[in-house]
PDB file of N, CA and C in Angstrom:
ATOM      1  N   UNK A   1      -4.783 -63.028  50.672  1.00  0.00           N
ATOM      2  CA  UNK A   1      -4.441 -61.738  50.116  1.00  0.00           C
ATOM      3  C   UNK A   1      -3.369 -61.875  49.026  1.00  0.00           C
ATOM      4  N   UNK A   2      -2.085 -62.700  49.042  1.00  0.00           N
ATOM      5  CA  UNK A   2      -1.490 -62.727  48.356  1.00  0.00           C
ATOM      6  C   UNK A   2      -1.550 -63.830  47.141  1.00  0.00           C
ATOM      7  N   UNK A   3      -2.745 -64.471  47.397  1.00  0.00           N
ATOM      8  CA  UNK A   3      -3.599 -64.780  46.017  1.00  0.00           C
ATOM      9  C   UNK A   3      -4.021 -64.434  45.188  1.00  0.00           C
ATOM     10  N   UNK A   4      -4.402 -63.140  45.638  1.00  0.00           N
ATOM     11  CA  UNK A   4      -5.489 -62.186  44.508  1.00  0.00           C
ATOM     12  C   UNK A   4      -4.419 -61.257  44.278  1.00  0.00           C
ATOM     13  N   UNK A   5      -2.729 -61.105  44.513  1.00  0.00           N
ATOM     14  CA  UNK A   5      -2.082 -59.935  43.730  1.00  0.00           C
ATOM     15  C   UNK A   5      -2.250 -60.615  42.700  1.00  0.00           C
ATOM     16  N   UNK A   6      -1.540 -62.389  42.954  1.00  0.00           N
ATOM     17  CA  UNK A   6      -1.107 -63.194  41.776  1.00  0.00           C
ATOM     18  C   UNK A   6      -1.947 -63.229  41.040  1.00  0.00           C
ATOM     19  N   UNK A   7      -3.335 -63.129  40.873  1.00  0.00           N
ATOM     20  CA  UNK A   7      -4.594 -63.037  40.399  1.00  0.00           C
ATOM     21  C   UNK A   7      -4.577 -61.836  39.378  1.00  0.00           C
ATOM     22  N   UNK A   8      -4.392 -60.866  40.031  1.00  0.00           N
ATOM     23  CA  UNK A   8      -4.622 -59.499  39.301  1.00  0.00           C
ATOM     24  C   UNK A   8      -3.214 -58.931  38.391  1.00  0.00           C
ATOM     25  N   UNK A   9      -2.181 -59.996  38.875  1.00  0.00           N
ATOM     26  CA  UNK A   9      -0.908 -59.427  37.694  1.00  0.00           C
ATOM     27  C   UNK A   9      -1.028 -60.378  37.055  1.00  0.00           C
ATOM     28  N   UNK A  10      -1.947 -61.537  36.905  1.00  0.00           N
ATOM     29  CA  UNK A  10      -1.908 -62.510  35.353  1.00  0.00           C
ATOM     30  C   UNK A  10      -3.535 -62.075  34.669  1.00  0.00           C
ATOM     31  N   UNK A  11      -3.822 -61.322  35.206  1.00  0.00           N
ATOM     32  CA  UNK A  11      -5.011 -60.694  34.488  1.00  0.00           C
ATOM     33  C   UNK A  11      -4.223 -59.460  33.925  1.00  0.00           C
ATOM     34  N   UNK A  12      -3.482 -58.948  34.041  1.00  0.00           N
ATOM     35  CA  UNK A  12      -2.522 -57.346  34.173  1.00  0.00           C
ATOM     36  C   UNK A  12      -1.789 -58.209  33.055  1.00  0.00           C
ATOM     37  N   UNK A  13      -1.057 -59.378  32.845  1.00  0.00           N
ATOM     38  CA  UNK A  13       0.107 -59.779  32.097  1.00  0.00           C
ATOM     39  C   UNK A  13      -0.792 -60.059  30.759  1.00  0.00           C
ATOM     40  N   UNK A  14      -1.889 -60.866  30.766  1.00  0.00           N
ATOM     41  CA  UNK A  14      -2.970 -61.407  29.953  1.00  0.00           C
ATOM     42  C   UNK A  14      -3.666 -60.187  29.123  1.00  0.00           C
ATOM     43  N   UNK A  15      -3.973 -58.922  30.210  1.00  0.00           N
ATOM     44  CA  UNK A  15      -4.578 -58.062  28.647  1.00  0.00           C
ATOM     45  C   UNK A  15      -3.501 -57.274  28.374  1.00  0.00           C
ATOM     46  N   UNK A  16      -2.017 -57.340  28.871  1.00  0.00           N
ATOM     47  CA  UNK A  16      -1.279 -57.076  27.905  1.00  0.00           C
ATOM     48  C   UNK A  16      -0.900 -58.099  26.524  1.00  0.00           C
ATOM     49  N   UNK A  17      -0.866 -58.845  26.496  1.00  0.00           N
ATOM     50  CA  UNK A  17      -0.621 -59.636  26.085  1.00  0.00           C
ATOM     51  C   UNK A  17      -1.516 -59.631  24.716  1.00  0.00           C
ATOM     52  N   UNK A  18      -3.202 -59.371  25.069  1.00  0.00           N
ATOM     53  CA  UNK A  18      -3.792 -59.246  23.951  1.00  0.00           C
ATOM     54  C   UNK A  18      -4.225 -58.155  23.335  1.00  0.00           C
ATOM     55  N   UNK A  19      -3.513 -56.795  24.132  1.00  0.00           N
ATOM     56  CA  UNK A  19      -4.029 -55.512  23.555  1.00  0.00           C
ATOM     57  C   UNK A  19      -2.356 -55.615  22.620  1.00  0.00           C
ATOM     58  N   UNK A  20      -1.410 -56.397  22.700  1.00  0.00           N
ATOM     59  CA  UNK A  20      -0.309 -56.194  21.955  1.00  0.00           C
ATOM     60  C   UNK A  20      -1.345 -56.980  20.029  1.00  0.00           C
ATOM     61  N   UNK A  21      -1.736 -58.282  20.191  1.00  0.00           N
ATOM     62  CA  UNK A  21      -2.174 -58.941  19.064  1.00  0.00           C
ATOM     63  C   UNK A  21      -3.221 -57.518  18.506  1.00  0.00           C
ATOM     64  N   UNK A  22      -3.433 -56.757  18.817  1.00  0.00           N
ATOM     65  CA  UNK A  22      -4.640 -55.772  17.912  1.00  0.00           C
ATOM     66  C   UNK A  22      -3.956 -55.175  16.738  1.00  0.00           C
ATOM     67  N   UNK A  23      -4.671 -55.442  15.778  1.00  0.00           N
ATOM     68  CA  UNK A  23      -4.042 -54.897  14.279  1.00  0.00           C
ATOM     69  C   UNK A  23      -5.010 -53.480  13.959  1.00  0.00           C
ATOM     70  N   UNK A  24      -3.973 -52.819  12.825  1.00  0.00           N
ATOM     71  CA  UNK A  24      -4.912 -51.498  12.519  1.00  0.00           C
ATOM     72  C   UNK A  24      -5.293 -51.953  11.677  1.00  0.00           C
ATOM     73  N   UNK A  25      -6.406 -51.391  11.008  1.00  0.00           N
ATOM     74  CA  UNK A  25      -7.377 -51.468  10.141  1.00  0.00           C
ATOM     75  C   UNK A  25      -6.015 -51.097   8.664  1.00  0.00           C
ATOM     76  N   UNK A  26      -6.466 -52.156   7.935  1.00  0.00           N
ATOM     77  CA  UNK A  26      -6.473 -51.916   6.517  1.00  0.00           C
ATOM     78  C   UNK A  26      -6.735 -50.322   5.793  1.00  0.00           C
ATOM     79  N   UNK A  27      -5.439 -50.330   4.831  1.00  0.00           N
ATOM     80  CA  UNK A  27      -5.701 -48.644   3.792  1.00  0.00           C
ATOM     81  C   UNK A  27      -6.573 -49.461   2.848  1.00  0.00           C
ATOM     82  N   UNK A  28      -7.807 -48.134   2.457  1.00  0.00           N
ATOM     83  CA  UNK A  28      -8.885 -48.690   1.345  1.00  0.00           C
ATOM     84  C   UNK A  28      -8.020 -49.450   0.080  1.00  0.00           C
ATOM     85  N   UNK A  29      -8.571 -50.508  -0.489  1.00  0.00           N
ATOM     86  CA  UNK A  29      -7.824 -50.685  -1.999  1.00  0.00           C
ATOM     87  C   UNK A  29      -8.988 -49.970  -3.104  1.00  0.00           C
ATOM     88  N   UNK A  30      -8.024 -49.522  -3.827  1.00  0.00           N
ATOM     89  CA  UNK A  30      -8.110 -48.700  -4.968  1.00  0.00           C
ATOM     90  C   UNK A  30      -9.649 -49.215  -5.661  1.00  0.00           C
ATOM     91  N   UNK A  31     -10.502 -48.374  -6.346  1.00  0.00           N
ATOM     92  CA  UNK A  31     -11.639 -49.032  -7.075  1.00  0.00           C
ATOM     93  C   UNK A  31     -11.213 -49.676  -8.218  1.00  0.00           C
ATOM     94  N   UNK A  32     -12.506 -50.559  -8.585  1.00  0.00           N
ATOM     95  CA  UNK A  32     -12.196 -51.652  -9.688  1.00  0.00           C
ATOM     96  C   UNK A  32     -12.210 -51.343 -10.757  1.00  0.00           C
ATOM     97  N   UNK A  33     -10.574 -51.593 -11.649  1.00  0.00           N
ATOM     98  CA  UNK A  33     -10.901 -51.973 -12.904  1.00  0.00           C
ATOM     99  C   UNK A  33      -9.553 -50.122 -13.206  1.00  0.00           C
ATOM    100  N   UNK A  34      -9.058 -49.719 -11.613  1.00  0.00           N
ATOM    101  CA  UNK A  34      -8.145 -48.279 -11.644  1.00  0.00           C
ATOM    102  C   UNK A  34      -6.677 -49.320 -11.620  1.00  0.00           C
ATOM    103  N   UNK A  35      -5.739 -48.712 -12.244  1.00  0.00           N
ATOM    104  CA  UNK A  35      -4.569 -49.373 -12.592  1.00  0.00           C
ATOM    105  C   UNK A  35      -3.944 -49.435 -11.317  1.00  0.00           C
ATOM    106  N   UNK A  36      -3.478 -49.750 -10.749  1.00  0.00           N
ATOM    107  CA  UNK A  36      -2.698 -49.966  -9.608  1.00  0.00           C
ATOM    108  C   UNK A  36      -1.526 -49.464  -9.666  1.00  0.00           C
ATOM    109  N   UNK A  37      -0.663 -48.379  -8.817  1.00  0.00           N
ATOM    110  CA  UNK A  37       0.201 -47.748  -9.240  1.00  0.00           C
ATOM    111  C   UNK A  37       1.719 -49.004  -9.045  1.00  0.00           C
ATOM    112  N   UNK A  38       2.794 -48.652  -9.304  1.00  0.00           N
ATOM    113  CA  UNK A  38       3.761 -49.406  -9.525  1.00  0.00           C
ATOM    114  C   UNK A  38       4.252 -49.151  -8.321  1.00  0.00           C
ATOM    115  N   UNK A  39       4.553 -50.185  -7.425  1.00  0.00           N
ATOM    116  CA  UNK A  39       5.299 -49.644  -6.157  1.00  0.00           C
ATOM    117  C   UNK A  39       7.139 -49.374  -6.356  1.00  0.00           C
ATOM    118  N   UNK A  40       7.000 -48.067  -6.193  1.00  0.00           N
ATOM    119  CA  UNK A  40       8.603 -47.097  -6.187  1.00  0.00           C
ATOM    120  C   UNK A  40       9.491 -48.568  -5.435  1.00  0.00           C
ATOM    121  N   UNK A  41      11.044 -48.350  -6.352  1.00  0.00           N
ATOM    122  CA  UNK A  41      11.868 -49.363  -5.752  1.00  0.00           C
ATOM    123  C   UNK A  41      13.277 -48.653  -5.654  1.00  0.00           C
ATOM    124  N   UNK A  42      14.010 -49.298  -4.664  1.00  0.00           N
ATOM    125  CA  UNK A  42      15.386 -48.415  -4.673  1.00  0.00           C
ATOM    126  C   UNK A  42      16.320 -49.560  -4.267  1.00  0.00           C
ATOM    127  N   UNK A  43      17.988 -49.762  -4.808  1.00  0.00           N
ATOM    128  CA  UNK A  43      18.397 -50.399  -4.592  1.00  0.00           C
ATOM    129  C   UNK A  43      19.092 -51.232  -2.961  1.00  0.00           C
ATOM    130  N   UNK A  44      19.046 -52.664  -3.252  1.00  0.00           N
ATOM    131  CA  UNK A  44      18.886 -53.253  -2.071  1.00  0.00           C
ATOM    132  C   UNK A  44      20.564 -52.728  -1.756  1.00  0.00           C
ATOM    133  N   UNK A  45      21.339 -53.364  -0.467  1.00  0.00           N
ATOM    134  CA  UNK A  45      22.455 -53.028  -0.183  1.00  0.00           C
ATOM    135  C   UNK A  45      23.244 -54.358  -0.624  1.00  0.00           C
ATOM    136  N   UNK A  46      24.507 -54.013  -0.757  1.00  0.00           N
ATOM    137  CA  UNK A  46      25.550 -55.177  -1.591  1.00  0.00           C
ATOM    138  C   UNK A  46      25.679 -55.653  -0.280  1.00  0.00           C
ATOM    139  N   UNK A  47      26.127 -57.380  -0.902  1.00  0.00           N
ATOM    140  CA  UNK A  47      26.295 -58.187   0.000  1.00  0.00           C
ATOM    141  C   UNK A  47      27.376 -57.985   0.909  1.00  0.00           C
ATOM    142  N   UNK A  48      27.990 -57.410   0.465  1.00  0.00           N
ATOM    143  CA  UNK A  48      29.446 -57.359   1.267  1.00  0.00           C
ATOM    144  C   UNK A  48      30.079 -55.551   1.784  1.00  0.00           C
ATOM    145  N   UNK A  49      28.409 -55.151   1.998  1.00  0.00           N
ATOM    146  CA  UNK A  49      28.577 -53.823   2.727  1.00  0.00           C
ATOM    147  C   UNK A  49      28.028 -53.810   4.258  1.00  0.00           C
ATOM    148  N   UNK A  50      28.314 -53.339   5.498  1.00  0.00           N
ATOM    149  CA  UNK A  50      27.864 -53.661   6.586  1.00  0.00           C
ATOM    150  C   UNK A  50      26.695 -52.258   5.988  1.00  0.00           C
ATOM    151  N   UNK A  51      25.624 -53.095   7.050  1.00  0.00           N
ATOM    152  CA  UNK A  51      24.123 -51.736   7.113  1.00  0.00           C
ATOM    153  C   UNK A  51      24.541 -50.816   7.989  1.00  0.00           C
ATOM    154  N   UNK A  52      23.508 -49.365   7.894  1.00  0.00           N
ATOM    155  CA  UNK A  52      23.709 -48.734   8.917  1.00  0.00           C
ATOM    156  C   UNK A  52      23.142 -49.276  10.394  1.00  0.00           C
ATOM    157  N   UNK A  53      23.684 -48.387  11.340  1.00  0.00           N
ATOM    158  CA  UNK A  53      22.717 -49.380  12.162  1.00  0.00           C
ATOM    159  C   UNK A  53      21.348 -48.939  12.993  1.00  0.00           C
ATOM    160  N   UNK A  54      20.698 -50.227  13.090  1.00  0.00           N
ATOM    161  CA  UNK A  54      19.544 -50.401  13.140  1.00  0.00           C
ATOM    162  C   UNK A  54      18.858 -50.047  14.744  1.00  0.00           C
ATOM    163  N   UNK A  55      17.578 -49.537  13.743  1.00  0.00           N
ATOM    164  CA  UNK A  55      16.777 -48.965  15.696  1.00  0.00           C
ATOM    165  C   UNK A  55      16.849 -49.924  16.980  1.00  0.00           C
ATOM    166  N   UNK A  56      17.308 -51.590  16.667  1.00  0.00           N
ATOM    167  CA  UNK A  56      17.374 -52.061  17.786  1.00  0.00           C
ATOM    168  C   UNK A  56      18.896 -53.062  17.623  1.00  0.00           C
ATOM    169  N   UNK A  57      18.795 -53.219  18.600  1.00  0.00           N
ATOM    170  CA  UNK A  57      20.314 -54.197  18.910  1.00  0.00           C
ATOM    171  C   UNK A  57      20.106 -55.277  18.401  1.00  0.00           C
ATOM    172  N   UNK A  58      20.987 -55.774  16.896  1.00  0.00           N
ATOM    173  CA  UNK A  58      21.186 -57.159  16.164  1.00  0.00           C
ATOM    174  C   UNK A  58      22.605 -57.327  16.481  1.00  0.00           C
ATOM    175  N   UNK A  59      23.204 -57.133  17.386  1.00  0.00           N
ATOM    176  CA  UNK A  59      24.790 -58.025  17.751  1.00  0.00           C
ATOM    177  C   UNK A  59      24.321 -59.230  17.581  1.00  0.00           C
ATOM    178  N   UNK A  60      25.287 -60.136  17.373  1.00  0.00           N
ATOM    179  CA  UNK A  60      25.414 -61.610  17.386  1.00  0.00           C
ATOM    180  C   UNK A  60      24.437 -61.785  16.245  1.00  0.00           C
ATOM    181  N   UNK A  61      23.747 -60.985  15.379  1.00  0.00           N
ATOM    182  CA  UNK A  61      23.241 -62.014  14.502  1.00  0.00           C
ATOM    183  C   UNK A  61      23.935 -61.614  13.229  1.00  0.00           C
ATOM    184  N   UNK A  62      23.766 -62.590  12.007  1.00  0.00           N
ATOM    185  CA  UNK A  62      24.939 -62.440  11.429  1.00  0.00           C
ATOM    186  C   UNK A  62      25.178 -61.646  10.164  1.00  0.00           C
ATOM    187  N   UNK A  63      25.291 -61.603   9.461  1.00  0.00           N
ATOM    188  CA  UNK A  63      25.558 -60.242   8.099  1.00  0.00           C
ATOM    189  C   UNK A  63      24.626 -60.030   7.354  1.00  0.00           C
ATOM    190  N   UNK A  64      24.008 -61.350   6.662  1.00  0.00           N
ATOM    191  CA  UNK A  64      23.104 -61.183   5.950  1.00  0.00           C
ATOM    192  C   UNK A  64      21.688 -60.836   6.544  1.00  0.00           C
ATOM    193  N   UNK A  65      21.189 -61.294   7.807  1.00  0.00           N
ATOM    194  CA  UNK A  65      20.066 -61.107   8.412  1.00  0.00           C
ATOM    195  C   UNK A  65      20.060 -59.647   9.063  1.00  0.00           C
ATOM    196  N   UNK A  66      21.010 -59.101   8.942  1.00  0.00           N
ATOM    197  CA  UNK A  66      21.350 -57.480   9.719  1.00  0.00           C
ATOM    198  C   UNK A  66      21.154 -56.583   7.997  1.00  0.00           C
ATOM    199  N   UNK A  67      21.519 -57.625   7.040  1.00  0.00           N
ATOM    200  CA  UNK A  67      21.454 -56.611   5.401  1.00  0.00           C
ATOM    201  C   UNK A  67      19.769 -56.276   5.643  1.00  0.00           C
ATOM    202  N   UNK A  68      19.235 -57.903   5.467  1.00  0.00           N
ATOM    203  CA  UNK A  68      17.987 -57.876   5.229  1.00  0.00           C
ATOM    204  C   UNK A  68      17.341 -56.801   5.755  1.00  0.00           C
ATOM    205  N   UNK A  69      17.390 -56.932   7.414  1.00  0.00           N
ATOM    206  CA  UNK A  69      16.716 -55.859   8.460  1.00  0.00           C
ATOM    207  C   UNK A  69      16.771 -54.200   8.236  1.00  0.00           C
ATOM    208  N   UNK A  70      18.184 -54.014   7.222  1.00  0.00           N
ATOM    209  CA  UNK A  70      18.291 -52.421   7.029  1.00  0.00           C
ATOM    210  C   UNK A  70      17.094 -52.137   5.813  1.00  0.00           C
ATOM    211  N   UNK A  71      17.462 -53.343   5.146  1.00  0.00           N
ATOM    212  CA  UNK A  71      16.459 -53.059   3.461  1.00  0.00           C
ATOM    213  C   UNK A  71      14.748 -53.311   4.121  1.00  0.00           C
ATOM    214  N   UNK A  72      14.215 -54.034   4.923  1.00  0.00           N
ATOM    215  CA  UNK A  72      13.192 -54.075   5.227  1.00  0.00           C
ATOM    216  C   UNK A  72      12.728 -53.157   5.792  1.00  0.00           C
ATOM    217  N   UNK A  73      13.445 -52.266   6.820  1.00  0.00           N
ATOM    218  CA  UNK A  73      13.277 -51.286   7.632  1.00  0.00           C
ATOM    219  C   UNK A  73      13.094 -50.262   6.425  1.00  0.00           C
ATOM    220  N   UNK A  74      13.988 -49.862   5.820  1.00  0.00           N
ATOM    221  CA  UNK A  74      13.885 -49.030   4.703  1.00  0.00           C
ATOM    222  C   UNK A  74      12.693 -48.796   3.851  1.00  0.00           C
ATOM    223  N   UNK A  75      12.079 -49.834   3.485  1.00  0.00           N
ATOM    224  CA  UNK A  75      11.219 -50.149   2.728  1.00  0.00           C
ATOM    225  C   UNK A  75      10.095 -50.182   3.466  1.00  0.00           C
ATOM    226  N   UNK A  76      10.015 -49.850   4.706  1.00  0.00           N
ATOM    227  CA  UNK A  76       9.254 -49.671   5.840  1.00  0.00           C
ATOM    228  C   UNK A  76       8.472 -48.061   5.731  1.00  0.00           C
ATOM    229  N   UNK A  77       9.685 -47.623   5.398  1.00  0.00           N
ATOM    230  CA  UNK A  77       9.568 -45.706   5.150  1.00  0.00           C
ATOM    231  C   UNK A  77       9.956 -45.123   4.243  1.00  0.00           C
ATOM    232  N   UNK A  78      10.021 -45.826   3.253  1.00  0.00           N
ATOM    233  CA  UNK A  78       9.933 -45.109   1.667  1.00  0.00           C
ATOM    234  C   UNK A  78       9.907 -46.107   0.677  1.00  0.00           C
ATOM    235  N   UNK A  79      10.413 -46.168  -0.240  1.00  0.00           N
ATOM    236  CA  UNK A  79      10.327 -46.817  -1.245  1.00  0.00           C
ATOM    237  C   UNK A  79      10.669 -48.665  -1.012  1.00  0.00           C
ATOM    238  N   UNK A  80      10.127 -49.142  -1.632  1.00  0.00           N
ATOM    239  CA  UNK A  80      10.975 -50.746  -1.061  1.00  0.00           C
ATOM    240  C   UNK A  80      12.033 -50.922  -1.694  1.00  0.00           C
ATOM    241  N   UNK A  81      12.663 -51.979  -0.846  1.00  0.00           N
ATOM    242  CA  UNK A  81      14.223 -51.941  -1.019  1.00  0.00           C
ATOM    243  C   UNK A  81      14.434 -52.838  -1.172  1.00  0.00           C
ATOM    244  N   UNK A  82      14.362 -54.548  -1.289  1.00  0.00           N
ATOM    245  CA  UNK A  82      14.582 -56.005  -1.436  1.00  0.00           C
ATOM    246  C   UNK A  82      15.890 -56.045  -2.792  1.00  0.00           C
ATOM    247  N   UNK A  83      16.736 -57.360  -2.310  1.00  0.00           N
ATOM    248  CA  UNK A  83      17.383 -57.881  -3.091  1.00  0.00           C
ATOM    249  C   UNK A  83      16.323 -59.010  -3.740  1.00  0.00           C
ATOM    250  N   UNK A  84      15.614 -58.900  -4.758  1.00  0.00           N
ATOM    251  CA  UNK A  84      14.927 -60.041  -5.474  1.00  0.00           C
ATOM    252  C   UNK A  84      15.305 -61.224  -5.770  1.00  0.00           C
ATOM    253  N   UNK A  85      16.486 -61.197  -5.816  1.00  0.00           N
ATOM    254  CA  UNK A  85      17.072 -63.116  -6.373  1.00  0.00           C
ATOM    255  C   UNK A  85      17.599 -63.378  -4.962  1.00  0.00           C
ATOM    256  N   UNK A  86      18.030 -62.596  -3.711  1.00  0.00           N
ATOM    257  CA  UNK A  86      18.645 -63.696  -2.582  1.00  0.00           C
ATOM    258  C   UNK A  86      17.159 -63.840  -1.841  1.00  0.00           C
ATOM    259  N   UNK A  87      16.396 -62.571  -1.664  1.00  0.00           N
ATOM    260  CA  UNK A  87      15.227 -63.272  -1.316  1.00  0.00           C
ATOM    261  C   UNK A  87      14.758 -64.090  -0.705  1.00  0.00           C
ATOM    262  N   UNK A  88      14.420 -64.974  -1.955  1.00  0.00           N
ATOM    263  CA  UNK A  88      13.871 -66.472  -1.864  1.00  0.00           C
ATOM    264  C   UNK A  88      14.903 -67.297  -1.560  1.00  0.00           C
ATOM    265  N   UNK A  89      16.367 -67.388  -1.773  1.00  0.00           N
ATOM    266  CA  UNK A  89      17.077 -68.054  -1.797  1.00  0.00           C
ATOM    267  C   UNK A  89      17.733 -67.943  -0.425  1.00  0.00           C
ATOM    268  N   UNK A  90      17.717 -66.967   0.125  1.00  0.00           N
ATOM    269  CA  UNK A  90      18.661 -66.570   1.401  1.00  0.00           C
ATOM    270  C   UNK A  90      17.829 -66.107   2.561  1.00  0.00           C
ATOM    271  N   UNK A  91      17.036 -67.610   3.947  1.00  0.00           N
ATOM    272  CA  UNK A  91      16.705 -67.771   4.933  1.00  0.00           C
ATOM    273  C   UNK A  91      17.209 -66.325   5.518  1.00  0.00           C
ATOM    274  N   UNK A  92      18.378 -65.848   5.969  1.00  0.00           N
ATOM    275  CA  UNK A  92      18.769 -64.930   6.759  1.00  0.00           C
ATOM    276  C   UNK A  92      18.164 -63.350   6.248  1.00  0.00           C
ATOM    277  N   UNK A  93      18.851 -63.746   5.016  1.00  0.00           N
ATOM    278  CA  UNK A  93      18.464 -61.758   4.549  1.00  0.00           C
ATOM    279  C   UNK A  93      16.678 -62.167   4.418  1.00  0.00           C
ATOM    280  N   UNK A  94      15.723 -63.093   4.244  1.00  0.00           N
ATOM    281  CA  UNK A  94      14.360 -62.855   4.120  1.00  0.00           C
ATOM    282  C   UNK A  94      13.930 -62.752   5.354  1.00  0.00           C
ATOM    283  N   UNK A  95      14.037 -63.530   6.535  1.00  0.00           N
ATOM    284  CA  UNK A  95      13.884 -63.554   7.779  1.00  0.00           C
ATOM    285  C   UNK A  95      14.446 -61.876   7.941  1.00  0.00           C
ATOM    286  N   UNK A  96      15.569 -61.438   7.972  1.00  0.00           N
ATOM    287  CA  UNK A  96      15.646 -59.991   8.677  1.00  0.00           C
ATOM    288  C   UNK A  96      14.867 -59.039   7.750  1.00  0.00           C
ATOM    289  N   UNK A  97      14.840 -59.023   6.896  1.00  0.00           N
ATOM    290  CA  UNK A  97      13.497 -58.542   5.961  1.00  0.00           C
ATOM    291  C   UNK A  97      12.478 -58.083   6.389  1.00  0.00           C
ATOM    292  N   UNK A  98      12.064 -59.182   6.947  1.00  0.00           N
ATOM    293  CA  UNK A  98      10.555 -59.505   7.241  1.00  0.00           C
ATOM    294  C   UNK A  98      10.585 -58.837   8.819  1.00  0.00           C
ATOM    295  N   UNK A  99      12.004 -58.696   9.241  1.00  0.00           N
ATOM    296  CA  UNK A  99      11.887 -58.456  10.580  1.00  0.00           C
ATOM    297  C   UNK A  99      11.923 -56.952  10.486  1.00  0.00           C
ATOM    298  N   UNK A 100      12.348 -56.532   9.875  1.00  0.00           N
ATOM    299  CA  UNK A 100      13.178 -55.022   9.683  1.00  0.00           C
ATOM    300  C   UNK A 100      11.913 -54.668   9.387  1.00  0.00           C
ATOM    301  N   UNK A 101      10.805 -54.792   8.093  1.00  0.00           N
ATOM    302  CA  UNK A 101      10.104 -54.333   8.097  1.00  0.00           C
ATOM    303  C   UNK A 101       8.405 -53.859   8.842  1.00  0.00           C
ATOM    304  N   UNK A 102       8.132 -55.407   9.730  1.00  0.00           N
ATOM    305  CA  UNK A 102       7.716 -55.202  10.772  1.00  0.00           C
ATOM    306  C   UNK A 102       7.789 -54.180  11.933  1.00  0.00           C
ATOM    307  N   UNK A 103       9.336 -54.222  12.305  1.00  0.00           N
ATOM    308  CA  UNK A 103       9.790 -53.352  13.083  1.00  0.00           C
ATOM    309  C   UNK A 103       9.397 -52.101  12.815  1.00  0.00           C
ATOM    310  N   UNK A 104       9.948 -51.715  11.813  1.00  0.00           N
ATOM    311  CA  UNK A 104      10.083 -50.427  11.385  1.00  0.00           C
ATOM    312  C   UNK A 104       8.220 -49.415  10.752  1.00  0.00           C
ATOM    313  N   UNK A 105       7.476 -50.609  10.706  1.00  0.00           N
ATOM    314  CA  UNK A 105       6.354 -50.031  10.048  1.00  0.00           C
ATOM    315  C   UNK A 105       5.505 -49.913  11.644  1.00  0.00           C
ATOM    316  N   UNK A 106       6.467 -50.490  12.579  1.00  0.00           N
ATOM    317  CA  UNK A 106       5.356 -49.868  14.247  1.00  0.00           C
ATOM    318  C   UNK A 106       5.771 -48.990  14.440  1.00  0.00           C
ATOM    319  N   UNK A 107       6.950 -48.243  14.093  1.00  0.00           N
ATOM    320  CA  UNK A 107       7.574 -46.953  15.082  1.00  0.00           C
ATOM    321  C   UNK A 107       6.520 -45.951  14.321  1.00  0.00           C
ATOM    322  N   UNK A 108       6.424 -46.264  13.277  1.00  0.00           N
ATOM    323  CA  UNK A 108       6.095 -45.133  12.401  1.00  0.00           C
ATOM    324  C   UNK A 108       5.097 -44.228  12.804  1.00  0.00           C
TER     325      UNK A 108
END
């Protein structure tokens, strides 16, 4: 008997697990040969301003990866927000970026 709970909560853990990997379907792209509109931009936050804070708990991680996460999140729900030259150059603010905006484009 207490085989088949263990049975039925790694079947229970397992299609959670893969109803989380399901993606939504793609927005149509535009027909061929229609200009592509310019995606709206708004400025990123200075390096040496703390963000507001964010829908989930980033204690302990460190300034720049908490910048990134506000501008990604941002850019999540309106206009995009990226610093273009640290970017590429700066592991932390692209990583929280990438995180912020993830985040922020599931709540939505």
């Amino acid at each position: 008997m207490q085989r088949f709970t263990v049975y039925r909560r790694g079947l229970a853990v397992l299609a959670l697990a893969l109803a989380a990997c399901a993606t939504a379907p793609e927005a149509p792209s535009p027909a061929p040969g229609t200009p592509a509109a310019p995606k709206p931009t708004a400025p990123p936050l200075p390096r040496d301003r703390e963000p507001p804070p964010p829908p989930v708990n980033l204690e302990g991680f460190p300034l720049p990866y908490r910048q990134g996460f506000a501008d990604g999140c941002a850019s999540a729900t309106g206009a995009e927000r990226k610093d273009a030259t640290r970017f590429p150059a700066d592991g932390n603010y692209r990583t929280g970026w990438q995180d912020g905006l993830a985040q922020c484009r599931r709540k939505k």
